[in-house]
N, C-alpha and C. Protein backbone atom coordinates (compact mmCIF):
# COMPACT_ATOMS: atom_id res chain seq x y z
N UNK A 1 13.98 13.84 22.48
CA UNK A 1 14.67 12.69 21.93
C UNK A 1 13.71 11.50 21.90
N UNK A 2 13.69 11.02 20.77
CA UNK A 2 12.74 9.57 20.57
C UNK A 2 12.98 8.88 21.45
N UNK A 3 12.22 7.70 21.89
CA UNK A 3 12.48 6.80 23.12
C UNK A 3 12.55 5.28 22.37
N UNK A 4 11.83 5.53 21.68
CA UNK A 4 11.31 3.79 20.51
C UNK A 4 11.53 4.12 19.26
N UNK A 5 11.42 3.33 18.31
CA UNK A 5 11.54 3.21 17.40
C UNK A 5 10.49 3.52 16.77
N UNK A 6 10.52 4.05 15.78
CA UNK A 6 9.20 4.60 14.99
C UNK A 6 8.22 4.04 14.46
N UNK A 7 7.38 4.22 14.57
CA UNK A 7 6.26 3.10 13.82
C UNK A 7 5.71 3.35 12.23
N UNK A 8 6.50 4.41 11.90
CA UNK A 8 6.54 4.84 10.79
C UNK A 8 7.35 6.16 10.13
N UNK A 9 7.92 6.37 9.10
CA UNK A 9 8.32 7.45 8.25
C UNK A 9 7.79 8.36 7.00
N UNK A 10 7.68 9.59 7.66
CA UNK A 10 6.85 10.37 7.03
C UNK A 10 7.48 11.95 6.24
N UNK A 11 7.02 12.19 5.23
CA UNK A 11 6.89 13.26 4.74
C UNK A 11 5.88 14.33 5.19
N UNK A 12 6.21 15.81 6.21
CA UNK A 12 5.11 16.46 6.73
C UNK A 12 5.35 18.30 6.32
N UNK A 13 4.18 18.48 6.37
CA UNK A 13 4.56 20.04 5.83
C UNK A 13 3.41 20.43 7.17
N UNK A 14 3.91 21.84 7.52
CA UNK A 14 2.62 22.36 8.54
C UNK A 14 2.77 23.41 8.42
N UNK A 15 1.39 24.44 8.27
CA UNK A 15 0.60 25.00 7.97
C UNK A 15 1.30 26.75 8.25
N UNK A 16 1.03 27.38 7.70
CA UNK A 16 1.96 28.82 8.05
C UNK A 16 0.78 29.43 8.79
N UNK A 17 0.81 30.32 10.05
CA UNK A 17 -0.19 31.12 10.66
C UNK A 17 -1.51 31.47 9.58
N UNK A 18 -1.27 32.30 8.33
CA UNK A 18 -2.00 32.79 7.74
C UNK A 18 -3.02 31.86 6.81
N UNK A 19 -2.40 30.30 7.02
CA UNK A 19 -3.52 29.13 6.35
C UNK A 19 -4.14 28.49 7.45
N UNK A 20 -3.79 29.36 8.95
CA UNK A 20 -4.48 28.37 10.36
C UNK A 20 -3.72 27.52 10.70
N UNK A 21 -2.72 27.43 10.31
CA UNK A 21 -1.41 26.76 11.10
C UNK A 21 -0.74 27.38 12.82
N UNK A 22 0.35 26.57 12.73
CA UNK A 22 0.58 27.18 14.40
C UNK A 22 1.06 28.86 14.22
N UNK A 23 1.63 28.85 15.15
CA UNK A 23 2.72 30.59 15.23
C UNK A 23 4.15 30.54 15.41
N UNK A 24 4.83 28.97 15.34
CA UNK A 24 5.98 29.11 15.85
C UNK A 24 6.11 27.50 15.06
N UNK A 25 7.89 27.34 14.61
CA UNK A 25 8.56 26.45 14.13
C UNK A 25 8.08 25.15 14.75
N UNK A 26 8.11 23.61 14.26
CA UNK A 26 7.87 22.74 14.93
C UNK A 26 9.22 22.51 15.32
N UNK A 27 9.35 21.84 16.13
CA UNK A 27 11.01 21.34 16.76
C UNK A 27 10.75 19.51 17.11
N UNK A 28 11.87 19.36 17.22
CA UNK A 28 12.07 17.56 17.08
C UNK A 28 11.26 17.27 18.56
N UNK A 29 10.34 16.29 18.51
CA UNK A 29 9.58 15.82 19.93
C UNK A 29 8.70 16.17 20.47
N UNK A 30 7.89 17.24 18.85
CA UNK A 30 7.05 17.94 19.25
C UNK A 30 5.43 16.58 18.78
N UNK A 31 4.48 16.84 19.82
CA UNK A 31 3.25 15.63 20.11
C UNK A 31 2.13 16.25 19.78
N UNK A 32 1.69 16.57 18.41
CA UNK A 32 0.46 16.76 17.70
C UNK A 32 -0.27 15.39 17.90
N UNK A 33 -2.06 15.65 17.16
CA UNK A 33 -2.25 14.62 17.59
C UNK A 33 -2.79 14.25 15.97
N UNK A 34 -2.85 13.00 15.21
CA UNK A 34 -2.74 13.03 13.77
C UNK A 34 -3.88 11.78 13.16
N UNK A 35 -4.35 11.65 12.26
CA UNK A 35 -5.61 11.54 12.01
C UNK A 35 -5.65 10.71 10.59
N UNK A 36 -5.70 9.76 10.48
CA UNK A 36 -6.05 9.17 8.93
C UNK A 36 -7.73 9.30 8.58
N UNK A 37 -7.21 9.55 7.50
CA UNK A 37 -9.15 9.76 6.93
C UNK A 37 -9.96 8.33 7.57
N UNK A 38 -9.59 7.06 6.98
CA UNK A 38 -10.61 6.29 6.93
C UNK A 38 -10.77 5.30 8.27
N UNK A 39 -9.97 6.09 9.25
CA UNK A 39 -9.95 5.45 10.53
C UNK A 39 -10.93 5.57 11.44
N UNK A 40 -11.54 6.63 11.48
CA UNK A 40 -12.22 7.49 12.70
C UNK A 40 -12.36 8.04 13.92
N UNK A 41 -10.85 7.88 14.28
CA UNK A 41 -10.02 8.07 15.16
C UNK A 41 -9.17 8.90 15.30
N UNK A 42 -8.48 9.60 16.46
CA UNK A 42 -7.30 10.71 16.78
C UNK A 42 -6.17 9.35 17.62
N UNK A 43 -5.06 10.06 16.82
CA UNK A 43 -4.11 9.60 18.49
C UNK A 43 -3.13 10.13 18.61
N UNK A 44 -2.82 10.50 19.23
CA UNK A 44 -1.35 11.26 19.82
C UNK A 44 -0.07 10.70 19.24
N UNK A 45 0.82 11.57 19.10
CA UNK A 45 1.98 11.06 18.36
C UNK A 45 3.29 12.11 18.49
N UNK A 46 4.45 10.88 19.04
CA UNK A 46 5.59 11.64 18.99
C UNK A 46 6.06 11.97 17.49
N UNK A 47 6.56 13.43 17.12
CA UNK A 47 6.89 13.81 16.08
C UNK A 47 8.66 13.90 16.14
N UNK A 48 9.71 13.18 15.55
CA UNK A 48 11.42 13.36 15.69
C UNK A 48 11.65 13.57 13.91
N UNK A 49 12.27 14.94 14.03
CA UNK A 49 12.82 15.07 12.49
C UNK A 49 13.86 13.72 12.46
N UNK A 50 14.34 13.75 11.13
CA UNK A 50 15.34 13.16 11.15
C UNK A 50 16.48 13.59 10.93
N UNK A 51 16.60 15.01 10.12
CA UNK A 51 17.90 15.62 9.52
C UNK A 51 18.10 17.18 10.75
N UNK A 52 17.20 17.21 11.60
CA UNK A 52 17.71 18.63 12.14
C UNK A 52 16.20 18.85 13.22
N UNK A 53 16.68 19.68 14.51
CA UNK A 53 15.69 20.32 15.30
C UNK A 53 14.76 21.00 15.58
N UNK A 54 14.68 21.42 14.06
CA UNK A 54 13.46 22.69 14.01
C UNK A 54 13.13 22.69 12.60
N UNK A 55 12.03 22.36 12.24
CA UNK A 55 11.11 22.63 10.75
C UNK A 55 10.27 23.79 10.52
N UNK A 56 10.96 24.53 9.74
CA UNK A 56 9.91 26.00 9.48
C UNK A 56 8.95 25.61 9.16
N UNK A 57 7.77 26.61 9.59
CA UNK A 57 6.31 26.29 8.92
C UNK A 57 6.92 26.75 7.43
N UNK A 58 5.50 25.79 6.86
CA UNK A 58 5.38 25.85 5.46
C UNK A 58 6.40 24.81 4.45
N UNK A 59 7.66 24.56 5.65
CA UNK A 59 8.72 23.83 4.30
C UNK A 59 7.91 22.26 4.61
N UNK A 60 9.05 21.65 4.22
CA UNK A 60 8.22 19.69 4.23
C UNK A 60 10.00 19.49 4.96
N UNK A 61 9.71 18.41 5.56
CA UNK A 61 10.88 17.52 6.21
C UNK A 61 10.25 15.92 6.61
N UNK A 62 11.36 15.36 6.90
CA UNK A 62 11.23 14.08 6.91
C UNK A 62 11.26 13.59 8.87
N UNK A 63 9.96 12.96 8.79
CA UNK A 63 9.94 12.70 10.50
C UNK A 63 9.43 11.44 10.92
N UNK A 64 9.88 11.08 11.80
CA UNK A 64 10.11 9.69 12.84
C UNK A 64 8.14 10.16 13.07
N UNK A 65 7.49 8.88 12.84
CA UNK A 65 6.47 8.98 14.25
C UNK A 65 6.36 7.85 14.74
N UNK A 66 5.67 8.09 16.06
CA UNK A 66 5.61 7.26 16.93
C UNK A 66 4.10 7.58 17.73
N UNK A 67 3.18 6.55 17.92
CA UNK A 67 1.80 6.63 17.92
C UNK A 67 1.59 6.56 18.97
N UNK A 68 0.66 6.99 19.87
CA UNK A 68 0.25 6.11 21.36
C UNK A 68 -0.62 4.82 20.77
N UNK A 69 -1.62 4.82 20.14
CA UNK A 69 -2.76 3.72 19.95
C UNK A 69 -2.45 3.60 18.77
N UNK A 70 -1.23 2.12 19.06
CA UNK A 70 -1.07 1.42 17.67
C UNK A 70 -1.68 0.53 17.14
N UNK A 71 -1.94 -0.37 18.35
CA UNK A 71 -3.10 -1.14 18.39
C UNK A 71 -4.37 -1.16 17.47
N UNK A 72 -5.27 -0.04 17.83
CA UNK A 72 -6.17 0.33 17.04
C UNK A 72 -6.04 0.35 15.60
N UNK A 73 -4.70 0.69 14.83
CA UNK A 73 -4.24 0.79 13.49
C UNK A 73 -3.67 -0.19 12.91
N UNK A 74 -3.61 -1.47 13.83
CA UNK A 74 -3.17 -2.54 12.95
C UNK A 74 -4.10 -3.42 11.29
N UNK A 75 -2.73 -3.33 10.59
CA UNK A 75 -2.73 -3.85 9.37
C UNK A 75 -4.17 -2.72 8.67
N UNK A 76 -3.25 -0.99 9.07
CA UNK A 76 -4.33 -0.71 8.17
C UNK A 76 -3.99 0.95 7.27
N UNK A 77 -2.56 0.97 7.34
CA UNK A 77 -1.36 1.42 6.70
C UNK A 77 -0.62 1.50 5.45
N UNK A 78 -0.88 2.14 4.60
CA UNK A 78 -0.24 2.39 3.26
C UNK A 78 1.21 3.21 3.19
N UNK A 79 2.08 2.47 2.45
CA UNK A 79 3.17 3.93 2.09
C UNK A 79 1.82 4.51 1.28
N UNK A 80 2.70 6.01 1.00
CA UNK A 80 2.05 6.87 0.44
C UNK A 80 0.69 7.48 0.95
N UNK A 81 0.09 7.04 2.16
CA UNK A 81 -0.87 7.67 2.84
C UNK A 81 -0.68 8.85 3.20
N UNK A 82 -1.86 9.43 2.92
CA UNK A 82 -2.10 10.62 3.73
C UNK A 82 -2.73 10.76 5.21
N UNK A 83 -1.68 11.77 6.00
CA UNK A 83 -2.79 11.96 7.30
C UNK A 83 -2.58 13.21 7.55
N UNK A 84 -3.63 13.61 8.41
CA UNK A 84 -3.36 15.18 9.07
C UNK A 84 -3.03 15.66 10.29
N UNK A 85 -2.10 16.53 10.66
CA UNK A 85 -1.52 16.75 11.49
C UNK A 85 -2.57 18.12 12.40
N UNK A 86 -3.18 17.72 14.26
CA UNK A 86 -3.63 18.49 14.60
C UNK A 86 -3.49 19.04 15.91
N UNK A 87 -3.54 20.42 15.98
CA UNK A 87 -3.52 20.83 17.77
C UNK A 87 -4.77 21.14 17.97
N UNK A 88 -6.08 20.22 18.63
CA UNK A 88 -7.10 20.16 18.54
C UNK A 88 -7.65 21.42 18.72
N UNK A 89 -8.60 22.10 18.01
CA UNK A 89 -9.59 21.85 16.85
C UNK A 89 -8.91 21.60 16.00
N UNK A 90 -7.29 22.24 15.39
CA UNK A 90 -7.03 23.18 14.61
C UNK A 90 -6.03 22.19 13.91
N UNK A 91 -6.35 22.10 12.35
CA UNK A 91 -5.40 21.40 11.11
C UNK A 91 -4.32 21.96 10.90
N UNK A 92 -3.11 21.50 11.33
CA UNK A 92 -1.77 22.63 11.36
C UNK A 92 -0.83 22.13 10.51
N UNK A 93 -1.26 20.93 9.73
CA UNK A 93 -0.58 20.50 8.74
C UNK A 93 -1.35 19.15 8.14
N UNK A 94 -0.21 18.73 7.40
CA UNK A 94 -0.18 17.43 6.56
C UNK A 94 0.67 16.52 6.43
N UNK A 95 0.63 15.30 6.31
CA UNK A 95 1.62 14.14 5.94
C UNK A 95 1.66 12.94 5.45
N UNK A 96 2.96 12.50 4.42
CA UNK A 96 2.68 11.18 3.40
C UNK A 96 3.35 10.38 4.28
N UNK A 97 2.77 8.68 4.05
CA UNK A 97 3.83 8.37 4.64
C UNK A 97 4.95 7.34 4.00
N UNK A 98 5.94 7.62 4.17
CA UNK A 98 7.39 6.76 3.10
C UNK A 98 7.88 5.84 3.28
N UNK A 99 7.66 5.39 4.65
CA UNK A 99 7.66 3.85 5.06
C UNK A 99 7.33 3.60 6.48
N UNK A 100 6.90 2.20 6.51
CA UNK A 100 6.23 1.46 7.42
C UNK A 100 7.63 1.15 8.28
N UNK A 101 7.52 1.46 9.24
CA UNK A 101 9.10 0.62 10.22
C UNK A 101 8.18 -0.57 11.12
N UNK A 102 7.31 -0.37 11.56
CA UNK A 102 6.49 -1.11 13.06
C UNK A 102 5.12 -1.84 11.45
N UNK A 103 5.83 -3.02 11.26
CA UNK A 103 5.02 -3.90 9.90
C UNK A 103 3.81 -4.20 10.55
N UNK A 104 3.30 -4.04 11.70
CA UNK A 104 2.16 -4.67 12.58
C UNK A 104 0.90 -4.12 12.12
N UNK A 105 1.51 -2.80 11.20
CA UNK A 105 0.14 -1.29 10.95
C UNK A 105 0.46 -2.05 9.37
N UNK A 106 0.78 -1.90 8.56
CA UNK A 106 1.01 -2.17 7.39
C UNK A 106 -0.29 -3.15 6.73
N UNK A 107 -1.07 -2.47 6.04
CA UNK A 107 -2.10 -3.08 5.31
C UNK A 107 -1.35 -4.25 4.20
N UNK A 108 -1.87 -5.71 4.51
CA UNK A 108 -1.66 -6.44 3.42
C UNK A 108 -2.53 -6.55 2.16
């Protein structure tokens, strides 16, 4: 269960075993760690669906995140960004993002 409020809303799809994805469904509260290209940085992040508890690999759903190091990402946030979703080494997905909730990251 989320604890805060999200610092953003995202569109995420992750990866089916056979593209190097995980082996098992993601479920709501699950803490990948996720990656914007032009940052150069990792940070940990609570993942909360919004419509249901468990996202099959491969489909797309809509999810709450919530960052540890927000700090570091201020005012530097697009809707429509892309980032990638990882269980280190390993790229286990993808995600857009559909809106800014925490305006502090939000590129002017």
């Amino acid at each position: 269960m989320q604890r805060f409020k999200p610092d953003f809303i995202a569109e995420v799809t992750y990866a089916l075993p056979n593209q190097g994805g995980r082996n098992a469904p993601v479920h709501s509260g699950y803490q990948p760690v996720i990656r914007f290209d032009d940052c150069g940085f990792d940070t940990p992040a609570e993942n909360v669906l919004t419509d249901r508890e468990l996202l099959p690999l491969g489909e797309t759903g809509e999810v709450n995140i919530t960052m540890k190091s927000v700090d570091l990402l201020s005012n530097t946030l697009l809707v429509g960004q892309r980032f990638e979703i990882y269980e280190p080494p390993r790229l286990v997905g993808i995600g857009f993002i559909k809106q800014i909730v925490n305006k502090s990251l939000e590129k002017e």
